[in-house]
C-alpha atoms as a PDB file:
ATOM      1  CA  UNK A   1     101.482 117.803 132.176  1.00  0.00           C
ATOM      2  CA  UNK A   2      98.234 118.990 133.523  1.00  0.00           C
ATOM      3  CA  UNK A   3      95.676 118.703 130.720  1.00  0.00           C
ATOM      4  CA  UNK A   4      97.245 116.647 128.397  1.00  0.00           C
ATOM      5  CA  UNK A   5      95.466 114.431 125.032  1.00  0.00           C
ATOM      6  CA  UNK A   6      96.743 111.214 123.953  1.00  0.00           C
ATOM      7  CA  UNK A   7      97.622 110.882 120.574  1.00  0.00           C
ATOM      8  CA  UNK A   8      98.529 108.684 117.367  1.00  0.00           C
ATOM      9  CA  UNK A   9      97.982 108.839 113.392  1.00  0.00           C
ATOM     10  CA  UNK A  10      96.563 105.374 112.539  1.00  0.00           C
ATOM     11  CA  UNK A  11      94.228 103.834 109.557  1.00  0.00           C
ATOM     12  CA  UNK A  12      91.754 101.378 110.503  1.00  0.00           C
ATOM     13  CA  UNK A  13      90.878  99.272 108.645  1.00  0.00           C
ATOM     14  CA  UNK A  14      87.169  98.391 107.290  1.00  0.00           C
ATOM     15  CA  UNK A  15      84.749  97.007 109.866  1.00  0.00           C
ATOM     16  CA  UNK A  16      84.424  93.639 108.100  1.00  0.00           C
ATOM     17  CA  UNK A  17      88.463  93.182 107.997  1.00  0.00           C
ATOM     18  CA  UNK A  18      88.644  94.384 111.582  1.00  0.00           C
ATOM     19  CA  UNK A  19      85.739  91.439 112.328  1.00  0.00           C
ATOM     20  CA  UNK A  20      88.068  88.853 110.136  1.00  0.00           C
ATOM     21  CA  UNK A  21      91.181  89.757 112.141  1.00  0.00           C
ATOM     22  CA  UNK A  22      89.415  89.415 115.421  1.00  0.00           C
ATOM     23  CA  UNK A  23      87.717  86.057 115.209  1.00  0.00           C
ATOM     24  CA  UNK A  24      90.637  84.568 113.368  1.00  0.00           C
ATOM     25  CA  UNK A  25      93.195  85.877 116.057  1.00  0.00           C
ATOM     26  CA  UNK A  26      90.655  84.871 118.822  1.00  0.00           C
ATOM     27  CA  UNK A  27      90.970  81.101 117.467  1.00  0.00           C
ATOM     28  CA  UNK A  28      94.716  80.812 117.052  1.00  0.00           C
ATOM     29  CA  UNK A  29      95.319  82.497 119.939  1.00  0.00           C
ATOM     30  CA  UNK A  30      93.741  79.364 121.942  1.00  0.00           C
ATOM     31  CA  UNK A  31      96.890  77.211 121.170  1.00  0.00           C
ATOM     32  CA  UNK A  32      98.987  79.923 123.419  1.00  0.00           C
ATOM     33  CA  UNK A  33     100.164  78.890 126.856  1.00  0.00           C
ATOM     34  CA  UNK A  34      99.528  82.622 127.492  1.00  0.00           C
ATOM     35  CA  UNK A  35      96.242  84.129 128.639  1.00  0.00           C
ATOM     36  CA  UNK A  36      95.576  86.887 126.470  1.00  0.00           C
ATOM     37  CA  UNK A  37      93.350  89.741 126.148  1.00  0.00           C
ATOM     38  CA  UNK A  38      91.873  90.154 123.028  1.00  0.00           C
ATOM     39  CA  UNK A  39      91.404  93.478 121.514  1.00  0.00           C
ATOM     40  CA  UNK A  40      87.896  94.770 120.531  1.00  0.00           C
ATOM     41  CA  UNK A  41      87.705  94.661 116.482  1.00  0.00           C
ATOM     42  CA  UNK A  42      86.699  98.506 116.183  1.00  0.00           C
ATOM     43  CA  UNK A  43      90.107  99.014 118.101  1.00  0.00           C
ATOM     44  CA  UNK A  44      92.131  97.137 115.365  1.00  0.00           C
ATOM     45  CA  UNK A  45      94.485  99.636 113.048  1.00  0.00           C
ATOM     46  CA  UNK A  46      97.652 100.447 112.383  1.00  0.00           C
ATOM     47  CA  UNK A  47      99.610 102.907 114.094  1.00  0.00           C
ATOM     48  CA  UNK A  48     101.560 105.027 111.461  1.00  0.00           C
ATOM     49  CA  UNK A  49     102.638 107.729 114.199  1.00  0.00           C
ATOM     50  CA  UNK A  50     102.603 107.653 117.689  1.00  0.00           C
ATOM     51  CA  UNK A  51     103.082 111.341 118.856  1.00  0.00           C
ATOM     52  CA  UNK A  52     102.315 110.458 122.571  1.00  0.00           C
ATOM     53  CA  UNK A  53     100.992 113.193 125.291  1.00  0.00           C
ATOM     54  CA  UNK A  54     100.809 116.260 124.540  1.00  0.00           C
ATOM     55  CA  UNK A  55      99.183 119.476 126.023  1.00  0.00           C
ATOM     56  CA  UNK A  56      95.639 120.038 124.805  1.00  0.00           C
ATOM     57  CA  UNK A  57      96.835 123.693 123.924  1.00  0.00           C
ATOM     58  CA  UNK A  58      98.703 122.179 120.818  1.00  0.00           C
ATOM     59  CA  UNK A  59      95.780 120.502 119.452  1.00  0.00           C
ATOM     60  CA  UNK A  60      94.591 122.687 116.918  1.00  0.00           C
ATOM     61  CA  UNK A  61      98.879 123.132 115.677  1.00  0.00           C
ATOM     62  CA  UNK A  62      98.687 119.334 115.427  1.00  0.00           C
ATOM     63  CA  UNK A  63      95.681 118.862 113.425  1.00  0.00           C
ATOM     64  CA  UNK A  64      96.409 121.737 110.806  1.00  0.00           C
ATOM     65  CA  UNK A  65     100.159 119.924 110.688  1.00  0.00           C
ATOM     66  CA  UNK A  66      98.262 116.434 110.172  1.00  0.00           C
ATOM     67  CA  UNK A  67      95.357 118.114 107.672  1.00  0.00           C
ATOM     68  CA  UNK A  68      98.583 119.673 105.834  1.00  0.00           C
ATOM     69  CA  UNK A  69     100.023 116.324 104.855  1.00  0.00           C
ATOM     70  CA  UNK A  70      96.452 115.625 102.894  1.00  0.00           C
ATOM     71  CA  UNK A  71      97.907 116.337  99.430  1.00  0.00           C
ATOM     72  CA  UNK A  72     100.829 114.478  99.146  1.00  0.00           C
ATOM     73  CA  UNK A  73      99.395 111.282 100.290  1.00  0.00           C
ATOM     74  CA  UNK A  74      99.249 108.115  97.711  1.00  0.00           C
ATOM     75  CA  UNK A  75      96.893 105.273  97.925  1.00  0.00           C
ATOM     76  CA  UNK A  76      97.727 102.292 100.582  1.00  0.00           C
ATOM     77  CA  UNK A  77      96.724  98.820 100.604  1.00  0.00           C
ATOM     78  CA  UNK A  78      97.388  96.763 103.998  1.00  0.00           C
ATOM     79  CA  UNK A  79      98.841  93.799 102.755  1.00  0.00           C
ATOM     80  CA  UNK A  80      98.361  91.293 105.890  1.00  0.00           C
ATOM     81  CA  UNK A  81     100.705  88.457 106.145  1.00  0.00           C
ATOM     82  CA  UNK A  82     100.736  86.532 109.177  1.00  0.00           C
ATOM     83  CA  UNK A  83      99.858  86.699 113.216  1.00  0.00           C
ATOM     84  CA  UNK A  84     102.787  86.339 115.107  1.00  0.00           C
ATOM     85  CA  UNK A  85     104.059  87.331 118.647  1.00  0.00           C
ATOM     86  CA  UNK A  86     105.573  90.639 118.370  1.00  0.00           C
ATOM     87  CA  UNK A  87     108.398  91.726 118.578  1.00  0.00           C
ATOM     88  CA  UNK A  88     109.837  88.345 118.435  1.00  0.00           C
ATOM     89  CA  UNK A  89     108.885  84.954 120.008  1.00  0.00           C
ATOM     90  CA  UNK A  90     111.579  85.292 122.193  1.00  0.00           C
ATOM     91  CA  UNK A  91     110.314  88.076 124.055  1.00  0.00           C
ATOM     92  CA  UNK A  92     106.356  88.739 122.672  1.00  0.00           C
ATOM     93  CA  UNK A  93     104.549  91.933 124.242  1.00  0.00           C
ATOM     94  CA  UNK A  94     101.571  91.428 121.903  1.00  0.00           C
ATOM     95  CA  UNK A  95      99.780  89.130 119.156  1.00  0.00           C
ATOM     96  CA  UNK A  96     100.211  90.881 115.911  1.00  0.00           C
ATOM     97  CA  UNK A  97      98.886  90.640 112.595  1.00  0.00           C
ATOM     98  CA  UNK A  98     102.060  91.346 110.546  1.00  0.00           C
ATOM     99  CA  UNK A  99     101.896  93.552 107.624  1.00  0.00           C
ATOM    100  CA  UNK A 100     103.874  93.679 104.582  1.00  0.00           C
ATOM    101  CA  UNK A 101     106.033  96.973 104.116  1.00  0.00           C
ATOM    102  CA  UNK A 102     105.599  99.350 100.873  1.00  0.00           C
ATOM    103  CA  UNK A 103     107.030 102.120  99.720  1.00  0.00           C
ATOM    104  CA  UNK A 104     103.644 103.698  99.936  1.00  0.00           C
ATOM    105  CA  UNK A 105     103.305 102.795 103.278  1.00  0.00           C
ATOM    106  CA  UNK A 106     106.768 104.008 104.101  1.00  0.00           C
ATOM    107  CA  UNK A 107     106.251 107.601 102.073  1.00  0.00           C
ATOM    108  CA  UNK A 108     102.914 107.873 104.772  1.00  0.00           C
ATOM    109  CA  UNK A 109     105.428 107.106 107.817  1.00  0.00           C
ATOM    110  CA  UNK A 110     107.431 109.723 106.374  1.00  0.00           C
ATOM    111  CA  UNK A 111     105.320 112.824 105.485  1.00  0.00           C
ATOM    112  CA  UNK A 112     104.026 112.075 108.960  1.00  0.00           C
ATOM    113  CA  UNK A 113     107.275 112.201 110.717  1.00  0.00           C
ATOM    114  CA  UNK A 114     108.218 115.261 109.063  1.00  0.00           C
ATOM    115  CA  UNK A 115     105.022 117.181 109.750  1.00  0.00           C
ATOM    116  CA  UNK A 116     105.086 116.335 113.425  1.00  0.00           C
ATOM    117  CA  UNK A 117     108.599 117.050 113.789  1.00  0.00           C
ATOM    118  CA  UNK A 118     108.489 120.476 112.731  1.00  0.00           C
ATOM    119  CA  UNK A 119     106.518 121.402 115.489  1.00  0.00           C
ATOM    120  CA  UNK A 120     108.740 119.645 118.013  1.00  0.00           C
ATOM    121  CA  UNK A 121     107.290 116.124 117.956  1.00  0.00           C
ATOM    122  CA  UNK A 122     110.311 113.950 118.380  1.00  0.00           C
ATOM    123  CA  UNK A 123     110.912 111.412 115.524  1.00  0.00           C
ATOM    124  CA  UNK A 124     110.486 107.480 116.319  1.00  0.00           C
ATOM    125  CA  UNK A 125     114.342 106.252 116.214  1.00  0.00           C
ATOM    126  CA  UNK A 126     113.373 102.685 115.651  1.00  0.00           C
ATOM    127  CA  UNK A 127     112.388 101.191 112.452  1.00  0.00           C
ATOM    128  CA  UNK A 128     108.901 101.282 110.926  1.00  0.00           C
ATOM    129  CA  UNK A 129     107.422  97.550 111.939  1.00  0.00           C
ATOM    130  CA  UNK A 130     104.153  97.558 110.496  1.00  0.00           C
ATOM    131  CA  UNK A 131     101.460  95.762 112.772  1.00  0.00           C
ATOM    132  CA  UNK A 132      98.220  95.426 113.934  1.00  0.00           C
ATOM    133  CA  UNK A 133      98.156  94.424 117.425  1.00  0.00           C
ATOM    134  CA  UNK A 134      95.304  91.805 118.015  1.00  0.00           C
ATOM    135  CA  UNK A 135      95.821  90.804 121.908  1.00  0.00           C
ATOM    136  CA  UNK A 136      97.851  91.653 125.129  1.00  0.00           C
ATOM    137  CA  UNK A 137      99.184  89.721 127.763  1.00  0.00           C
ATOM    138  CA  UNK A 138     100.286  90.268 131.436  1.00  0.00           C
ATOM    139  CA  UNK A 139     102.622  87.984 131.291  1.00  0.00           C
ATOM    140  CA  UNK A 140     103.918  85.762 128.668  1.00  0.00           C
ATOM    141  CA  UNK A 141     104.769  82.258 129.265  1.00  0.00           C
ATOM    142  CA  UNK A 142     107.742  80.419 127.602  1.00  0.00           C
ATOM    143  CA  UNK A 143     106.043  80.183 123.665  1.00  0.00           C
ATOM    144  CA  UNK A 144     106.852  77.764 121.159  1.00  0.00           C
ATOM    145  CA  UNK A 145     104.165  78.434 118.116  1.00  0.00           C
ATOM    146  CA  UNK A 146     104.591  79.120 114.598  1.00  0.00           C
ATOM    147  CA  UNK A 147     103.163  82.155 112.495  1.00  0.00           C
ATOM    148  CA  UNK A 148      99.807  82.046 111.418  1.00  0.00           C
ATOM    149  CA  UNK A 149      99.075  82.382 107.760  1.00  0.00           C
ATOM    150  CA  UNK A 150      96.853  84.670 107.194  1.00  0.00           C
ATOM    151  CA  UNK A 151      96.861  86.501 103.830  1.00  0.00           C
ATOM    152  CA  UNK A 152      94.307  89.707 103.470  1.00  0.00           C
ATOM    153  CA  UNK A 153      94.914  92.820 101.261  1.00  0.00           C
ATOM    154  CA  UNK A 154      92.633  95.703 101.528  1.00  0.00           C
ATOM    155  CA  UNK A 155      92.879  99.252 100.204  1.00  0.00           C
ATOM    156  CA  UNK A 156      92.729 102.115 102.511  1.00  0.00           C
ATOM    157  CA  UNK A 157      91.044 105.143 101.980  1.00  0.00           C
ATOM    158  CA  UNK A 158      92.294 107.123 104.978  1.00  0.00           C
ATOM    159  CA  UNK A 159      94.143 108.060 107.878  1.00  0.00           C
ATOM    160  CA  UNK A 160      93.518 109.770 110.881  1.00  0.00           C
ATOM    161  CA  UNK A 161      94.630 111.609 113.824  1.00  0.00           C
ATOM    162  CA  UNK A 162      93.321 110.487 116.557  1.00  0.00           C
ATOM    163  CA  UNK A 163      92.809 110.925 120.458  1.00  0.00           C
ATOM    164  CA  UNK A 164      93.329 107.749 122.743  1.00  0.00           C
ATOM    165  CA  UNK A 165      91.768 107.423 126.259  1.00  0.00           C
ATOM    166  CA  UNK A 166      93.310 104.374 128.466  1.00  0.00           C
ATOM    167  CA  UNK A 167      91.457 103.046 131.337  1.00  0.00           C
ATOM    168  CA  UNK A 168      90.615 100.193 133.378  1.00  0.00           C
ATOM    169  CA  UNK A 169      88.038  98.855 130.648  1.00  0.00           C
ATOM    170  CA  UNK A 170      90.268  99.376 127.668  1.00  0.00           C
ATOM    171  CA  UNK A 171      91.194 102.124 125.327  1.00  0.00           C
ATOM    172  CA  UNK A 172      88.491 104.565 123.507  1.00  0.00           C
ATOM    173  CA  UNK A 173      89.268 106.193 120.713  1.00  0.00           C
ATOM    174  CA  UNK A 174      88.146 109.473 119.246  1.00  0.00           C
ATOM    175  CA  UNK A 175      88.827 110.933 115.676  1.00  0.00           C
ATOM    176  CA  UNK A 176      89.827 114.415 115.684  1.00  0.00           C
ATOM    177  CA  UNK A 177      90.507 114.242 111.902  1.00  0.00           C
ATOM    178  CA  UNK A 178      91.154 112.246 108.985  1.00  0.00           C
ATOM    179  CA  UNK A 179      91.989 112.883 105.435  1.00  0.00           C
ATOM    180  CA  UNK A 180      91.645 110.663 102.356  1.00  0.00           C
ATOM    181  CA  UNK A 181      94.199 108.894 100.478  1.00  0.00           C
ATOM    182  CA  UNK A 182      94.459 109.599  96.532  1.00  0.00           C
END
């Protein structure tokens, strides 16, 4: 693919949350054996589709079929749990903040599936594991660390679609366009 865009529907959460997450990842994340790489807070959110590369030609099908989904949307709260190493302990690729599943939540998933895969976007085959990924590692040493408690509930306003840029220094991300939650 020659001139191809990056992209994901995510909600991000409020600056102050994504400033709460960071600094209490960045201290329990000193008891790993593993160096990590924490993320920067204004990249904290949830992913709620990851649609992947796609040519830059599609963009403007893309957005209408995300702006589209606007009025069937309900209100979502991200009810935080716990930071863990996710997937699983066994095998971690990232520090997560683990979130607590809804059936709003899941409806969102949904209608965003279904929009996307009507113009040829190919639906995620795994199950919906809500997360926030707080910090990446290389390479993950043998782990033995519990959960981290960490209880936060906060009502989102809005998703987005949005363009990601990977590099040396990190991701950047870009809105291309968000719509509110009712």
């Amino acid at each position: 693919m020659s001139d191809c865009l990056r992209l994901f529907v995510g909600i991000f959460p409020s600056q102050s949350t994504q400033k709460q997450l960071h600094q209490a990842a960045a201290s329990w994340c000193k008891n790993l054996q593993t160096e990590v790489r924490l993320l920067k807070p204004e990249l904290l959110h949830l992913t709620v589709k990851f649609i992947g590369n796609v040519e830059s030609t599609r963009l403007n099908d893309l957005t209408t079929a995300f702006l589209k989904i606007s009025g069937n949307l309900p209100s979502v709260s991200l009810d935080i749990k716990q930071f863990k190493l996710f997937p699983n302990q066994r095998k971690p690729r990232v520090v997560a903040a683990d979130i607590e599943r809804s059936p709003e939540l899941n409806y969102l998933v949904q209608c965003c599936e279904e929009s996307f895969s009507n113009l040829g976007i190919i639906r995620d085959p795994r199950a919906f594991q809500p997360h926030i990924t707080l910090a990446r590692a290389r390479r993950w040493q043998k782990e033995n660390i519990s959960p981290y408690t960490f209880r936060l509930v906060e009502p989102i306003e809005s998703i987005a679609l949005v363009h990601s840029q990977l590099s040396r220094e990190g991701a950047k991300y870009r809105v291309i366009a968000s719509v509110p939650l009712n």
